[in-house]
C-alpha atoms as a PDB file:
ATOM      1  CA  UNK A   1     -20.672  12.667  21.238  1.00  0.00           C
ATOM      2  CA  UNK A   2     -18.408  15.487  19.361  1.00  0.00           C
ATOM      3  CA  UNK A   3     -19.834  16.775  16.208  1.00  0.00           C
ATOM      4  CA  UNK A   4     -18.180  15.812  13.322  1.00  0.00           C
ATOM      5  CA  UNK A   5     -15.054  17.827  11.961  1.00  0.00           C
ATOM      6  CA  UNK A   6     -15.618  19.634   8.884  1.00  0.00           C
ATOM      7  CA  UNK A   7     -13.885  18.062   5.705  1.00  0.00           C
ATOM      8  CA  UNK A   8     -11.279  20.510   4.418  1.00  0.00           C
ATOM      9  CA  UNK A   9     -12.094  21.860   1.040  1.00  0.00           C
ATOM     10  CA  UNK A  10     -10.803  19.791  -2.563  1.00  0.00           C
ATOM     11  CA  UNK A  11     -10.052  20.986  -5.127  1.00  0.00           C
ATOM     12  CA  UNK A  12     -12.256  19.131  -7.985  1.00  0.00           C
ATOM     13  CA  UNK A  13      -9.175  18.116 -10.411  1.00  0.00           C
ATOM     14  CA  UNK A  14      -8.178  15.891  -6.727  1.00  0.00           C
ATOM     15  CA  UNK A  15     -11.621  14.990  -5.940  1.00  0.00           C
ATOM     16  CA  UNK A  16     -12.392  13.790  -9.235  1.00  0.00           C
ATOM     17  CA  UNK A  17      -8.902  12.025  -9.543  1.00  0.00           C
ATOM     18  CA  UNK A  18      -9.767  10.699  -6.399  1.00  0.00           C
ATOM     19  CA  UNK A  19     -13.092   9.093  -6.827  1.00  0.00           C
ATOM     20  CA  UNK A  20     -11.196   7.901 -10.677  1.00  0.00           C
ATOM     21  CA  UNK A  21      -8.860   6.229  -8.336  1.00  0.00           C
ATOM     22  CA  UNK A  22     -11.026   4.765  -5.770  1.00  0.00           C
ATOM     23  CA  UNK A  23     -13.628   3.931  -8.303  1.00  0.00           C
ATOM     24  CA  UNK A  24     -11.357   0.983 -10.079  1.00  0.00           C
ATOM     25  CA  UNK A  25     -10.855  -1.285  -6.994  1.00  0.00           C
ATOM     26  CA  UNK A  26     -14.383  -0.548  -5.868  1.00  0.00           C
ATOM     27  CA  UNK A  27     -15.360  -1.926  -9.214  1.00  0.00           C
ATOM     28  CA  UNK A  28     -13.376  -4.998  -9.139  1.00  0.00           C
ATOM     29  CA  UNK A  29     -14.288  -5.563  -5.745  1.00  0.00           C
ATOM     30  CA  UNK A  30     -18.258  -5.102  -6.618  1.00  0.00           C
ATOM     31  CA  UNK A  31     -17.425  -8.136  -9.202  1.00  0.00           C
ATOM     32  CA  UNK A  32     -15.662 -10.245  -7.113  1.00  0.00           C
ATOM     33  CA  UNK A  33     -18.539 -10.203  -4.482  1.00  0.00           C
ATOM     34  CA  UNK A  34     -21.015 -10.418  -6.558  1.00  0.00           C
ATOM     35  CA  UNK A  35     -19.191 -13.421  -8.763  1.00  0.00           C
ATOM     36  CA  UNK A  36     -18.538 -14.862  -5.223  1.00  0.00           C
ATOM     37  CA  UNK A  37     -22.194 -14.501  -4.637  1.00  0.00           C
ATOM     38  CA  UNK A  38     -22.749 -16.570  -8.028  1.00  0.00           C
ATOM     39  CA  UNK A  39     -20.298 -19.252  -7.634  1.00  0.00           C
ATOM     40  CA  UNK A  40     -19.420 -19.922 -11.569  1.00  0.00           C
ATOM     41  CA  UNK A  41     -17.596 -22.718 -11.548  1.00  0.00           C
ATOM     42  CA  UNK A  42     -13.892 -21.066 -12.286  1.00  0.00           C
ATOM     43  CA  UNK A  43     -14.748 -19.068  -8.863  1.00  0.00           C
ATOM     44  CA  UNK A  44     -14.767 -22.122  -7.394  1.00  0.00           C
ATOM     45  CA  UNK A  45     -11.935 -24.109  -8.961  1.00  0.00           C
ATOM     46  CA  UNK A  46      -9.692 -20.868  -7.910  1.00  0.00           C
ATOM     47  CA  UNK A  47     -11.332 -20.423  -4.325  1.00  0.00           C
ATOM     48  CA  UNK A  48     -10.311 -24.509  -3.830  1.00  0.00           C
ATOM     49  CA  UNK A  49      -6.712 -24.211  -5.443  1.00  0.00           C
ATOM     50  CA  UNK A  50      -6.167 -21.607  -3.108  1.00  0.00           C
ATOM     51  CA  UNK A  51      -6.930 -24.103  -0.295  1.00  0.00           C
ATOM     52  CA  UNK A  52     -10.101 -22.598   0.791  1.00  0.00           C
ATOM     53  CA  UNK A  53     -13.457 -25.110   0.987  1.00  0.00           C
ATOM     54  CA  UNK A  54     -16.226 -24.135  -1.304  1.00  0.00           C
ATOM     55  CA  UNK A  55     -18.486 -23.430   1.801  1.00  0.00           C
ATOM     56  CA  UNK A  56     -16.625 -19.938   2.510  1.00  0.00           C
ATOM     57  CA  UNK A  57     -17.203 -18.482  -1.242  1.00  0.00           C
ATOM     58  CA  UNK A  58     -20.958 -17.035  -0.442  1.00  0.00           C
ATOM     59  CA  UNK A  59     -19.542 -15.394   2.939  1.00  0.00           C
ATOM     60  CA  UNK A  60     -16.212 -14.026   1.283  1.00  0.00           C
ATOM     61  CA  UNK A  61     -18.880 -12.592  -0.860  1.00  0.00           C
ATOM     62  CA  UNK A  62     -21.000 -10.641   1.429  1.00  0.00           C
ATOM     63  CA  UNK A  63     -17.609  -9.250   3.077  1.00  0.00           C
ATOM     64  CA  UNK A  64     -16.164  -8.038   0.008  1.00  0.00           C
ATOM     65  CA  UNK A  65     -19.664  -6.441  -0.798  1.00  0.00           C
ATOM     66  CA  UNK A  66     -19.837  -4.930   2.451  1.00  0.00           C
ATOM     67  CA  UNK A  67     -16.659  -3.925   2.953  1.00  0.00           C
ATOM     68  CA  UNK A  68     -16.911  -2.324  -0.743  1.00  0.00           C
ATOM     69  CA  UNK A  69     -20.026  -0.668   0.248  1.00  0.00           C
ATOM     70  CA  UNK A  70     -19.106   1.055   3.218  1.00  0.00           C
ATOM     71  CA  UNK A  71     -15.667   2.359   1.460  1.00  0.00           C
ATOM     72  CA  UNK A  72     -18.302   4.159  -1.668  1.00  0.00           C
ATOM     73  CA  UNK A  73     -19.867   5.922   1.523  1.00  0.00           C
ATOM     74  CA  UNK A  74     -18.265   8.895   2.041  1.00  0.00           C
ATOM     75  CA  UNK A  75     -19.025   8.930   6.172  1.00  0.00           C
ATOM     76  CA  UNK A  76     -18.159   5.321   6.350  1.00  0.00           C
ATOM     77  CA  UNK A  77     -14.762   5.716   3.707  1.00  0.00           C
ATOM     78  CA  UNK A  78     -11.966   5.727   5.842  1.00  0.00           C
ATOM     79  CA  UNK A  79     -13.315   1.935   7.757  1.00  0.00           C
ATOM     80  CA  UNK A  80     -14.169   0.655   4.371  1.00  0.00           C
ATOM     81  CA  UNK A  81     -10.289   1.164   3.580  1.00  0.00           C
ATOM     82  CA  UNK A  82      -9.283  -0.374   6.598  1.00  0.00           C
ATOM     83  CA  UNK A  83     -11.538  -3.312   6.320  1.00  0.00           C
ATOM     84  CA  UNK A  84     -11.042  -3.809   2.346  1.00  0.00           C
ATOM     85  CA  UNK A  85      -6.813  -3.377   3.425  1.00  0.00           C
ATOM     86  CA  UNK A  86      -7.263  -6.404   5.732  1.00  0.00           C
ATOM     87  CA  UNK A  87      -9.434  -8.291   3.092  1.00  0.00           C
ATOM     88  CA  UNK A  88      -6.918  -7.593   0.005  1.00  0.00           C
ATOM     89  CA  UNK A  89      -4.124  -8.403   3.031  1.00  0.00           C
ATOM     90  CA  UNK A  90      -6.042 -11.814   3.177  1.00  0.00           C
ATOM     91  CA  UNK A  91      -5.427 -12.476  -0.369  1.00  0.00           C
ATOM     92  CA  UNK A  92      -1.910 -11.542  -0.555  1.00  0.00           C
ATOM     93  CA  UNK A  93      -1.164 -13.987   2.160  1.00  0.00           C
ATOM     94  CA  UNK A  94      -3.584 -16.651   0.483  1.00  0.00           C
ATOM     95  CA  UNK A  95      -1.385 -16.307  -2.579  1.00  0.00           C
ATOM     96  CA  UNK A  96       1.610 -16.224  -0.987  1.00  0.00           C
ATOM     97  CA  UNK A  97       0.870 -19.485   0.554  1.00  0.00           C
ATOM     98  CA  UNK A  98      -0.230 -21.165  -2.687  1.00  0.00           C
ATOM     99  CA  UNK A  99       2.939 -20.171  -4.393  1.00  0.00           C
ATOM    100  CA  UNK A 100       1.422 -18.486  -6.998  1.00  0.00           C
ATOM    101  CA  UNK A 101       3.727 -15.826  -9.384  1.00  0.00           C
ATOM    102  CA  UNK A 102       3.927 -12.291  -9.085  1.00  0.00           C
ATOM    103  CA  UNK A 103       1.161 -11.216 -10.670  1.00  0.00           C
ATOM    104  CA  UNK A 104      -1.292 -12.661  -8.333  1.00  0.00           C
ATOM    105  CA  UNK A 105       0.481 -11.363  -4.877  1.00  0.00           C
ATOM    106  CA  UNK A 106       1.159  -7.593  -6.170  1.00  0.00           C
ATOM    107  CA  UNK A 107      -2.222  -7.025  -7.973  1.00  0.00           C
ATOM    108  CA  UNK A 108      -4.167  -6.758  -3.991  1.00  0.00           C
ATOM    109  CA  UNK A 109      -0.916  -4.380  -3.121  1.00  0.00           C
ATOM    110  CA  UNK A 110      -1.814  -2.142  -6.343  1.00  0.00           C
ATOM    111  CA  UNK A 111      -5.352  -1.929  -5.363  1.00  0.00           C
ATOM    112  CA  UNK A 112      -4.866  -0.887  -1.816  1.00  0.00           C
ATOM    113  CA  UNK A 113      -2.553   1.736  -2.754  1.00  0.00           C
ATOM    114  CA  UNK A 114      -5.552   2.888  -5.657  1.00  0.00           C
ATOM    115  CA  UNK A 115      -7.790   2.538  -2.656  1.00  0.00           C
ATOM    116  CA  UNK A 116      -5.984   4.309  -0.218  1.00  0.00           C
ATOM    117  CA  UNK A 117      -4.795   7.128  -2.637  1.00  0.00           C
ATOM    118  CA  UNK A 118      -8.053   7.428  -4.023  1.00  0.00           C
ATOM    119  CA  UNK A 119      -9.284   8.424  -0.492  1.00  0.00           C
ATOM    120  CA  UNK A 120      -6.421  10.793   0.400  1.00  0.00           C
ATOM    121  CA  UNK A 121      -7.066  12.744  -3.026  1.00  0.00           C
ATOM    122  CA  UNK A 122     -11.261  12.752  -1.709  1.00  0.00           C
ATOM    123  CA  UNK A 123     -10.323  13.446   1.811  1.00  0.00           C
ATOM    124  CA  UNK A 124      -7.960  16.031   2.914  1.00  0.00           C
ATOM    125  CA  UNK A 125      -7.984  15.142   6.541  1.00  0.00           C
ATOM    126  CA  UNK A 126      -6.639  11.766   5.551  1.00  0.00           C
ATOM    127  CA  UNK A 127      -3.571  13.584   4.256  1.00  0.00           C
ATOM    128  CA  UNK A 128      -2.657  15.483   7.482  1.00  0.00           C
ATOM    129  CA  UNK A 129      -2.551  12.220   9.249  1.00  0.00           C
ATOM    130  CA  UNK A 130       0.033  11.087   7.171  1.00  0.00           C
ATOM    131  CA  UNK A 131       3.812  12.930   6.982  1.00  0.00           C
ATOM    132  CA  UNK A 132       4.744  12.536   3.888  1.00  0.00           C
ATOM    133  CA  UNK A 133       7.065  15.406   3.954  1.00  0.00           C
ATOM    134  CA  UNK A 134       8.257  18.332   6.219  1.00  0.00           C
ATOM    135  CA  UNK A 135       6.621  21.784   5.908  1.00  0.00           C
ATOM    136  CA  UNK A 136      10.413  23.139   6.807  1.00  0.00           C
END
């Protein structure tokens, strides 16, 4: 096993922009779990309109929670963004299929880029992975 890489150094204006920005999905996404968990009855009406059975609200729940959980942990940040990408992916297609407006297929695209921006501002080493322009 290699020891762990040190985490480059943040400034605290981008750390705390960063957790700001991360902070909003992880909110929303703490709701929607837990609502999921709940099952009030508009959860349910929206779940089945989408074309999903009401037997697949409680586990959409506990992934959503979990996936939410792991992306507030620090060590585990960077597979909670992958994980809660493929989730909010899920829901793009979901409403895609349905036919539903805009609104409802860009607001998942606006939280992954919160969530993933949100973790490049927290995470430095995130941000040398990704070229986003030439040092020349």
């Amino acid at each position: 096993m290699q020891p762990e890489t040190p985490q480059a150094p943040v400034s605290k204006g981008k750390l705390w922009t960063g957790w700001a920005m991360s902070l909003i999905p992880a909110l929303f996404m703490l709701l929607d779990g837990v609502m999921k968990l709940v099952k009030p009855a508009p959860v349910v009406e929206a779940t089945t309109k989408l074309g999903y059975s009401e037997n697949v609200i409680l586990p959409l729940g506990v992934v959503a929670l979990v996936c939410t959980a792991l992306y507030l942990l620090p060590r585990t940040a960077v597979l909670g963004a992958i994980l809660l990408t493929g989730y909010l992916g899920g829901a793009v297609a979901s409403h895609l299929r349905a036919g539903d407006g805009w609104f409802p297929i860009f607001f998942p695209v606006i939280f992954g880029v919160l969530l993933w921006g949100g973790l490049a501002l927290r995470d430095e080493r995130l941000c040398s992975l990704v070229p986003w322009r030439s040092d020349t």
